[in-house]
C-alpha atoms as a PDB file:
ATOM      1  CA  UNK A   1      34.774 136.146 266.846  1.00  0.00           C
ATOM      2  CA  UNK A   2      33.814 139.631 265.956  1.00  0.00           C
ATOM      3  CA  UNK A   3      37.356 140.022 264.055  1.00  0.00           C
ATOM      4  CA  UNK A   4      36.137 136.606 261.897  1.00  0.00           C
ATOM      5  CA  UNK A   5      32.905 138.594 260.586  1.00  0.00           C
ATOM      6  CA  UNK A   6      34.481 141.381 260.064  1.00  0.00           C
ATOM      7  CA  UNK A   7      36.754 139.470 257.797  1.00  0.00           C
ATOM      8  CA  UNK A   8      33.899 137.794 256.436  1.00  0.00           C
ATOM      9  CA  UNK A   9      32.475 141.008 255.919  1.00  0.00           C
ATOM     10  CA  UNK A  10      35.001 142.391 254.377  1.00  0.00           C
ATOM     11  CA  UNK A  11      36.125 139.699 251.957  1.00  0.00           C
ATOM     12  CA  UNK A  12      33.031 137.581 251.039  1.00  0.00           C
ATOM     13  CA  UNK A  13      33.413 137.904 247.380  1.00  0.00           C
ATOM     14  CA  UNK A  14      36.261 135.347 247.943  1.00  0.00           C
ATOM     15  CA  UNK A  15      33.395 132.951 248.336  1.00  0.00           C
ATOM     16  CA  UNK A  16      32.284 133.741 244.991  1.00  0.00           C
ATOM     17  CA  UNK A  17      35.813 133.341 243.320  1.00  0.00           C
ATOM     18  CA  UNK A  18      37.205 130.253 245.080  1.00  0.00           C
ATOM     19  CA  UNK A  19      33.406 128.434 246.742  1.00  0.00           C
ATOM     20  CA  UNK A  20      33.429 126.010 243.613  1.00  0.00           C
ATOM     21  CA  UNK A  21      37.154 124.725 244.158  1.00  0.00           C
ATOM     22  CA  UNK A  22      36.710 124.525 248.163  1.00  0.00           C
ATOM     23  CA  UNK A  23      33.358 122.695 247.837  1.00  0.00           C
ATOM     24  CA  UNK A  24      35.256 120.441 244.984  1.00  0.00           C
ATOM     25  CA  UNK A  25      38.150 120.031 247.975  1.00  0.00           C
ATOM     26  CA  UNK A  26      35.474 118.835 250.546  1.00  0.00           C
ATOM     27  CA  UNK A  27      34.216 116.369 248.234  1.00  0.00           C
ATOM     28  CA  UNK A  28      37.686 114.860 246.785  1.00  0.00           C
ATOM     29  CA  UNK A  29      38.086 114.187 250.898  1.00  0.00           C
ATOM     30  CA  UNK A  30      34.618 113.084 251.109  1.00  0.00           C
ATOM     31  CA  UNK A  31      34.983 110.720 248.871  1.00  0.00           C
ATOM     32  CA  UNK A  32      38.506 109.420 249.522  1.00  0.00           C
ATOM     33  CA  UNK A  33      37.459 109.286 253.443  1.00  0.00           C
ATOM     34  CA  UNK A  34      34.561 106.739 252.302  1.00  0.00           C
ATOM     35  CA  UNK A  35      36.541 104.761 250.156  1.00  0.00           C
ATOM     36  CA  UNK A  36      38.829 104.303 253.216  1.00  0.00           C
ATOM     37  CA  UNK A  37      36.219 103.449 255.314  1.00  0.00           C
ATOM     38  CA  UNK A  38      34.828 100.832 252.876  1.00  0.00           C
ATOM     39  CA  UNK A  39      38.334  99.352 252.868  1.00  0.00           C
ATOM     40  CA  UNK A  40      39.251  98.583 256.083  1.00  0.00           C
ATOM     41  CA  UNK A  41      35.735  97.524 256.603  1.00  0.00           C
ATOM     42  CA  UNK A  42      36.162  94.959 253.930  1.00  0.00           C
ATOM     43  CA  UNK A  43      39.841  93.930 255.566  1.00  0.00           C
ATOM     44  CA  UNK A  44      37.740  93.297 258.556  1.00  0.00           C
ATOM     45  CA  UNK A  45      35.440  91.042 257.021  1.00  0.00           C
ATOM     46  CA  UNK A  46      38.327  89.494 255.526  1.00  0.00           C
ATOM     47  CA  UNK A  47      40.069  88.908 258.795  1.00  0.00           C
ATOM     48  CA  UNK A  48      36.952  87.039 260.000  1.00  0.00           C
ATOM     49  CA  UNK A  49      36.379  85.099 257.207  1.00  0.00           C
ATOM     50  CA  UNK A  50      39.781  84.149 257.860  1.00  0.00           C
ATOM     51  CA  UNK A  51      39.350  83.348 261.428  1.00  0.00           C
ATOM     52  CA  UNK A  52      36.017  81.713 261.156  1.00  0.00           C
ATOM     53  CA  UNK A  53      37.647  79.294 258.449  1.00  0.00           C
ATOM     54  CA  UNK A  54      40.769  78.459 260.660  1.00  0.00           C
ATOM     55  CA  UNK A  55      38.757  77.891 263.578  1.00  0.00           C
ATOM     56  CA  UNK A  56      36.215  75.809 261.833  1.00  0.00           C
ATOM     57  CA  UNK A  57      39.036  73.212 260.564  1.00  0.00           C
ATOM     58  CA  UNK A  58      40.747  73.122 264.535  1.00  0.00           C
ATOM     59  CA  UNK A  59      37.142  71.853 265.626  1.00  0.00           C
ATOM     60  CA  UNK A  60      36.574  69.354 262.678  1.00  0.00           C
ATOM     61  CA  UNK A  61      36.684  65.754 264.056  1.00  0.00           C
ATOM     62  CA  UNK A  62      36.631  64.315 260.866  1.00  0.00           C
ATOM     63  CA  UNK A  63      38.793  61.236 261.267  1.00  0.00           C
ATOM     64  CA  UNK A  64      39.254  60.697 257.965  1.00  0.00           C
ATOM     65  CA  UNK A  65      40.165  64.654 257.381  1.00  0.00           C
ATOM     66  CA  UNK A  66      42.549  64.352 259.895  1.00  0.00           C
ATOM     67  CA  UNK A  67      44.071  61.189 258.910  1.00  0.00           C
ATOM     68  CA  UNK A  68      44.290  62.736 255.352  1.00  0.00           C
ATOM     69  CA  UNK A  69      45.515  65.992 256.382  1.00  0.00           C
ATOM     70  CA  UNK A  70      48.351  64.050 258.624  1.00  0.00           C
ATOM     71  CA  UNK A  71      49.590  61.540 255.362  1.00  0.00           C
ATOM     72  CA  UNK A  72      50.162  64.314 253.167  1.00  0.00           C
ATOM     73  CA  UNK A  73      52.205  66.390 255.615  1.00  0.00           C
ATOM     74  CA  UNK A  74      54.419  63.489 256.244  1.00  0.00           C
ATOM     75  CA  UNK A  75      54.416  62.418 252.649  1.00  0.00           C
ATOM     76  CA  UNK A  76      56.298  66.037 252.488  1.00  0.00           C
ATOM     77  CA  UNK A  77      58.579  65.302 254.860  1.00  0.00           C
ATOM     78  CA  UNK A  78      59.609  61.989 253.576  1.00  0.00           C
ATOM     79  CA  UNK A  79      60.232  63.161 250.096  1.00  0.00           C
ATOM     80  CA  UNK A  80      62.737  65.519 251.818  1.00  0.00           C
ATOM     81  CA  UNK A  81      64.213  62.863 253.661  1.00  0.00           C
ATOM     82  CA  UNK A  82      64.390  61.008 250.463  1.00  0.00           C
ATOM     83  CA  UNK A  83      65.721  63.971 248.407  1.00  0.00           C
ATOM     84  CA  UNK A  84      68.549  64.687 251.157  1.00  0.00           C
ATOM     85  CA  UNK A  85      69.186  60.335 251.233  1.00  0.00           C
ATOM     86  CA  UNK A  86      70.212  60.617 247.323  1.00  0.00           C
ATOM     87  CA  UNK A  87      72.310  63.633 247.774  1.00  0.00           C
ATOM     88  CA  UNK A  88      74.803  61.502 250.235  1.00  0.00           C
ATOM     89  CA  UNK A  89      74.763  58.775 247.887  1.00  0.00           C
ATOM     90  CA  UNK A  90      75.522  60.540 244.979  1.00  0.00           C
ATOM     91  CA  UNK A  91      78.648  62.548 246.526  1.00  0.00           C
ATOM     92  CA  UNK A  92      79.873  59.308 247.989  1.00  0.00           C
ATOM     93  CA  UNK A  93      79.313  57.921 244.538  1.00  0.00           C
ATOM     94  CA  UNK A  94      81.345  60.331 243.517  1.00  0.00           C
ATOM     95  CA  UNK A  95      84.244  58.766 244.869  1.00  0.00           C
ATOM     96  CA  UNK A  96      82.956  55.369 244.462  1.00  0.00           C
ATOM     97  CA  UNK A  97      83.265  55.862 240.487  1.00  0.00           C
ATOM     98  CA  UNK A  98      86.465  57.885 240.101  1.00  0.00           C
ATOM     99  CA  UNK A  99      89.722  56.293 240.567  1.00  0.00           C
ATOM    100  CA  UNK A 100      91.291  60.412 240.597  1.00  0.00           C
ATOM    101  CA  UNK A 101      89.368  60.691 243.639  1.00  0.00           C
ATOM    102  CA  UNK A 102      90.008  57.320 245.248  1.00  0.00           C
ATOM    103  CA  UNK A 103      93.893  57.755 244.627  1.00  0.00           C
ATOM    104  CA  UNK A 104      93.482  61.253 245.898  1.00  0.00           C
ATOM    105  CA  UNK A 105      91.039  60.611 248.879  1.00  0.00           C
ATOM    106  CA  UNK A 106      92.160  56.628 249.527  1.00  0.00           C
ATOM    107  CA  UNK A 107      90.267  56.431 253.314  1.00  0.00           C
ATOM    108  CA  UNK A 108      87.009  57.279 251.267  1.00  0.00           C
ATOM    109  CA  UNK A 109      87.770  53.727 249.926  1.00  0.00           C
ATOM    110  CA  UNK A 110      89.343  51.503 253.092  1.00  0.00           C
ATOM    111  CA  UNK A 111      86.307  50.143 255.538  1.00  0.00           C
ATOM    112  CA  UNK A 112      89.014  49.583 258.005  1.00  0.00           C
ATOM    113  CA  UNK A 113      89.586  53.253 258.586  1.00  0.00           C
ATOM    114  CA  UNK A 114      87.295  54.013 261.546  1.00  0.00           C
ATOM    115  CA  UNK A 115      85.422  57.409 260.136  1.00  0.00           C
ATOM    116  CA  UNK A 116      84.621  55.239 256.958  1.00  0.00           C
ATOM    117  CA  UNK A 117      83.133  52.586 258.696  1.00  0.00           C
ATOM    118  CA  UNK A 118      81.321  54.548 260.372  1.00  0.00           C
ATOM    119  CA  UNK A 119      79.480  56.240 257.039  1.00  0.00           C
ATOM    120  CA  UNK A 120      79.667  52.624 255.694  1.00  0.00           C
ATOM    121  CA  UNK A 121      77.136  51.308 258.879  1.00  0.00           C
ATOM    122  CA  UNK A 122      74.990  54.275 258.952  1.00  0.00           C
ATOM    123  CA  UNK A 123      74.439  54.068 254.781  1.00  0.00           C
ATOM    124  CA  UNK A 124      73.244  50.515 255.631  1.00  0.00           C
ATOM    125  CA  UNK A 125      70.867  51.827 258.110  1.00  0.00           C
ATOM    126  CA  UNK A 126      69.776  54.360 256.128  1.00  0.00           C
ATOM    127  CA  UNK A 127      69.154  52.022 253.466  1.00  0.00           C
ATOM    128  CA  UNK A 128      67.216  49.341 255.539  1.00  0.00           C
ATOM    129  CA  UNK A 129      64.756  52.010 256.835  1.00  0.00           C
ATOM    130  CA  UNK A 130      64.176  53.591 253.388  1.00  0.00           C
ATOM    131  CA  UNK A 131      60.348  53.373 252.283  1.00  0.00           C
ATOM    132  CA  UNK A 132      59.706  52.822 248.638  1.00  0.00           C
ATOM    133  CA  UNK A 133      58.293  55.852 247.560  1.00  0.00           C
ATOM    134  CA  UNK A 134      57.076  58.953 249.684  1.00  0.00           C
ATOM    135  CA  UNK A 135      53.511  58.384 249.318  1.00  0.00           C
ATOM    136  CA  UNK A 136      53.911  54.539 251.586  1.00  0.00           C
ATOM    137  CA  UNK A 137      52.156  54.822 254.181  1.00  0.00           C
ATOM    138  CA  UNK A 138      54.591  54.762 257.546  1.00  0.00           C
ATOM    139  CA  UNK A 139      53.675  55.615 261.304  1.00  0.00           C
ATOM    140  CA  UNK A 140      54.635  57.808 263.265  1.00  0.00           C
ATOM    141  CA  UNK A 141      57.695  55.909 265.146  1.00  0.00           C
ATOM    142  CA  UNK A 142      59.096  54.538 261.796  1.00  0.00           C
ATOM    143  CA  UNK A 143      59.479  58.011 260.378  1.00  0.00           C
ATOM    144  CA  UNK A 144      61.596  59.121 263.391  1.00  0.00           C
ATOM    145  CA  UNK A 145      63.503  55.970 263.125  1.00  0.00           C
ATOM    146  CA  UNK A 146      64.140  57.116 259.122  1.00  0.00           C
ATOM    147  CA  UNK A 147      64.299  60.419 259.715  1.00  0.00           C
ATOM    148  CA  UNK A 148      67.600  59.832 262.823  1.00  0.00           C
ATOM    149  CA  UNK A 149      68.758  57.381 259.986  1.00  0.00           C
ATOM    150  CA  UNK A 150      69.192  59.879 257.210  1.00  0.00           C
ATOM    151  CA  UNK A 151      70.533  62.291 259.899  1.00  0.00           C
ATOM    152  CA  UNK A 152      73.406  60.310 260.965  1.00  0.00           C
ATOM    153  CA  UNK A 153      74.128  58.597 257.702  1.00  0.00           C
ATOM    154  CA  UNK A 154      74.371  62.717 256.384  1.00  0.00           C
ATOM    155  CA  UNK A 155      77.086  64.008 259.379  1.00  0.00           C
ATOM    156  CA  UNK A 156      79.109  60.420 259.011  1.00  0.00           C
ATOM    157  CA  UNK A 157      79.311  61.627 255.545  1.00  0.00           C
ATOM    158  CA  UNK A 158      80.498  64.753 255.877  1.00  0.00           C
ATOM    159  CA  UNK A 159      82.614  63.558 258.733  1.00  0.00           C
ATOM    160  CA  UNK A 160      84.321  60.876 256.991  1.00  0.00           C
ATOM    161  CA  UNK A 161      84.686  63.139 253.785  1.00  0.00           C
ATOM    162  CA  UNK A 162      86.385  65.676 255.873  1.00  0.00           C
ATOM    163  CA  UNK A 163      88.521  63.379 257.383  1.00  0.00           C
ATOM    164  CA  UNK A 164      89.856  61.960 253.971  1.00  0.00           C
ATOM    165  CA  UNK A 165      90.618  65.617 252.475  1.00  0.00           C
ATOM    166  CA  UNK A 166      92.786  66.154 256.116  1.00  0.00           C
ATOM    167  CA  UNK A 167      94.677  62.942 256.046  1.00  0.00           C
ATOM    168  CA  UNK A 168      95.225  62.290 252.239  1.00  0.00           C
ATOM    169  CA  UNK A 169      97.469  59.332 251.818  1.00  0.00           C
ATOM    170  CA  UNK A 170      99.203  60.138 255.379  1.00  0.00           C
ATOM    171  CA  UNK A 171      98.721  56.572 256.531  1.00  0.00           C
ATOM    172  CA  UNK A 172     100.716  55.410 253.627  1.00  0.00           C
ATOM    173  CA  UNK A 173     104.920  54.560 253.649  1.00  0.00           C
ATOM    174  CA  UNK A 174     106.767  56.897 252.349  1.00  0.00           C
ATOM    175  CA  UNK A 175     107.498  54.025 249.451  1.00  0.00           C
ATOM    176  CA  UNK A 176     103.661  53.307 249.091  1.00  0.00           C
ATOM    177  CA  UNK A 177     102.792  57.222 248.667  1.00  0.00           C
ATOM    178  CA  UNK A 178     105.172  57.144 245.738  1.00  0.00           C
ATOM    179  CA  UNK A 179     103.387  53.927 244.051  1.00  0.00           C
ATOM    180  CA  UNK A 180     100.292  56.077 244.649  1.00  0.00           C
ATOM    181  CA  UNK A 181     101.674  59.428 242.559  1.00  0.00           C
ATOM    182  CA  UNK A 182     103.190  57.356 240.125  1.00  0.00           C
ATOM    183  CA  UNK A 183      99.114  55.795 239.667  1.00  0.00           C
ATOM    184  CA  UNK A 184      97.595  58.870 239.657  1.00  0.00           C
ATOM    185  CA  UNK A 185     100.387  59.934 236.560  1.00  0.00           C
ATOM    186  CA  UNK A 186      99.430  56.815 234.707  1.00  0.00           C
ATOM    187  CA  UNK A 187      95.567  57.648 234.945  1.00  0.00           C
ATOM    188  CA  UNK A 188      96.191  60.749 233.411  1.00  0.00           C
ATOM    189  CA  UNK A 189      97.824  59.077 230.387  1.00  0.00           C
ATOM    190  CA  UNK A 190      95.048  56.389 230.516  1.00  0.00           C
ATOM    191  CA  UNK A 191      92.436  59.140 229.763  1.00  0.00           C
ATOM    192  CA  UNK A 192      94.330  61.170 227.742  1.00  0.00           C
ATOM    193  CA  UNK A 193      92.996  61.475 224.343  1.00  0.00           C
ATOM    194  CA  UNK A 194      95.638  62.937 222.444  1.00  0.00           C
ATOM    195  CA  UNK A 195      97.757  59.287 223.726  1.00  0.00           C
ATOM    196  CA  UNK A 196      97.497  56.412 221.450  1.00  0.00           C
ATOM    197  CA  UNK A 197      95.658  53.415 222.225  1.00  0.00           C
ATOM    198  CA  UNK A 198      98.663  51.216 223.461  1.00  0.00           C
ATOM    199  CA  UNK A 199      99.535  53.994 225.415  1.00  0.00           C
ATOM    200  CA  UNK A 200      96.113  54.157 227.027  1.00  0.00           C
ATOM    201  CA  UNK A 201      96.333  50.844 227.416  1.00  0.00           C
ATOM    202  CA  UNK A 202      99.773  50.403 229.260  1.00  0.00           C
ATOM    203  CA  UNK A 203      98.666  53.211 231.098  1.00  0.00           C
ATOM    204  CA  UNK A 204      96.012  51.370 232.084  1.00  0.00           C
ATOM    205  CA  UNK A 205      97.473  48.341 233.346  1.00  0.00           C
ATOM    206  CA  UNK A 206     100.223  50.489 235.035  1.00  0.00           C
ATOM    207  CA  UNK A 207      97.516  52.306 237.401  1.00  0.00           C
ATOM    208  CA  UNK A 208      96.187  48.933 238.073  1.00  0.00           C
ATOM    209  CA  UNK A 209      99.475  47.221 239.233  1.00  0.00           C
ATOM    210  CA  UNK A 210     100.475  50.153 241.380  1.00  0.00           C
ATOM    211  CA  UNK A 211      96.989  50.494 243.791  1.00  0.00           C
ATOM    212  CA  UNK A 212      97.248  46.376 244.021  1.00  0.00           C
ATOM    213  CA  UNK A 213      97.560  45.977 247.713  1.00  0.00           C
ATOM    214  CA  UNK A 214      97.109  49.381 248.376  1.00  0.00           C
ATOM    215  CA  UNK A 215      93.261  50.453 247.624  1.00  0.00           C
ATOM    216  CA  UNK A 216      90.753  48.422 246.626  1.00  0.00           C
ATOM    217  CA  UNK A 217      89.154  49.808 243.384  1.00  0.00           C
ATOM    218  CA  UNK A 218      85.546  48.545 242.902  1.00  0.00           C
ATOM    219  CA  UNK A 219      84.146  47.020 239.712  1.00  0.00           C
ATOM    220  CA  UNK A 220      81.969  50.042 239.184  1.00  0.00           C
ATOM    221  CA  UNK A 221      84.937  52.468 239.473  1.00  0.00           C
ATOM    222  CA  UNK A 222      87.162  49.839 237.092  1.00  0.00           C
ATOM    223  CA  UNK A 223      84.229  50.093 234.912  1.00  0.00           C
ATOM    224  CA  UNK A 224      84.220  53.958 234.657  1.00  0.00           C
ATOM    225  CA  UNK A 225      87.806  53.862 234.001  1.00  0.00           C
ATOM    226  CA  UNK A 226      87.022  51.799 231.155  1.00  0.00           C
ATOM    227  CA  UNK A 227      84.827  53.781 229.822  1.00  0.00           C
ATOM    228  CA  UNK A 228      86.898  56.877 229.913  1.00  0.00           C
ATOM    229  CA  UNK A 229      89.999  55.340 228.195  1.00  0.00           C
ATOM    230  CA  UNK A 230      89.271  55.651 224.749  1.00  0.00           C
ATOM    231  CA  UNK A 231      89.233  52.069 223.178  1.00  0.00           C
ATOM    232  CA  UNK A 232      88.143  48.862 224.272  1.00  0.00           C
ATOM    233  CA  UNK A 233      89.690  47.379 227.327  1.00  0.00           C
ATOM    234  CA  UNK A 234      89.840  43.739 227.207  1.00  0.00           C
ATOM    235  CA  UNK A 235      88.969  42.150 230.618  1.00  0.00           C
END
């Protein structure tokens, strides 16, 4: 201690020189110390705002709130339901609509083939159980029942589409496999623009005569094809 004031003592006109920036020090912390104070005492306040407000709606008995609260969470979920019900419909679509892909994929199109039969029953319950729009107004049970629906009709999907990539045209004769290259050749004349129109047309009819017997293309796909050979196709 004596050693400090002697210091002290010794050097006190160092108080003189530097006393303005040490004092300006104290107060830059002084003032940086309050404004952290302030802060996390407004963070607190926040925090309890916060967990007044949560605990405030747990102890509302509003039945009405509730109720209202309840419709629009499930509206949510529907529309997801919904939005993941369209995307299976359009990829099997997909295949529905092009006679590449049917030729191609040819289970995707034969309900005797046990995988798409499968997809083919769970689309129909999937379609029975769909509500109009999200915003209907469905219980509890029937949403589980939709929500199991859209489940299943997704995997069958995915299942039977997985299927149809592994087996191809497999379960075809060796004779029948050839009708089925010698259709997918023709359909790429049929849509070929830089072939004339009788060409398109034989073409056409050619892709037609080999699948007869052999997969069943559906109006809506014959319809597409249509549309894609350039020129009007007579029925």
């Amino acid at each position: 201690m004596d050693a400090l004031f002697g210091f002290l003592g010794s050097y006190w006109w160092l108080a003189l020189v530097f006393g303005g920036a040490i004092a300006s020090g104290f107060s830059a912390l002084g003032s940086w110390w309050s404004k952290q104070a302030k802060r996390r005492h407004e963070n607190r306040i926040e925090v309890l705002r916060v967990k007044a407000e949560i605990a405030q709606s747990e102890r509302s008995t509003d039945p009405q709130a509730i109720a209202e609260a309840d419709a629009a969470s499930r509206a949510g979920r529907v529309e997801r339901l919904m939005s993941t019900h369209d995307d299976v419909a359009r990829r099997w679509l997909e295949y529905e609509l092009d006679a590449a892909k049917l030729i191609a994929f040819p289970t995707m199109s034969d309900g005797r083939d046990p995988h798409t039969a499968a997809f083919l029953r769970a689309k129909k319950v999937a379609d029975g159980l769909r509500p109009a729009s999200a915003e209907s107004r469905i219980d509890a049970e029937t949403y589980a029942e939709y929500r199991d629906a859209v489940h299943d009709f997704e995997v069958a999907f995915d299942v039977a589409e997985q299927e149809a990539r592994r087996v191809r045209g497999s379960g075809f004769t060796e004779s029948e496999r050839q009708r089925l290259d010698r259709a997918q050749h023709m359909l790429n004349v049929a849509v070929d623009q830089s072939a004339t129109a009788a060409e398109r047309q034989t073409a056409y009819r050619r892709v037609r005569e080999e699948l007869d017997g052999l997969i069943v293309i559906s109006n809506a796909a014959d319809a597409e094809l249509k549309r894609r050979v350039a020129g009007e196709l007579e029925a």
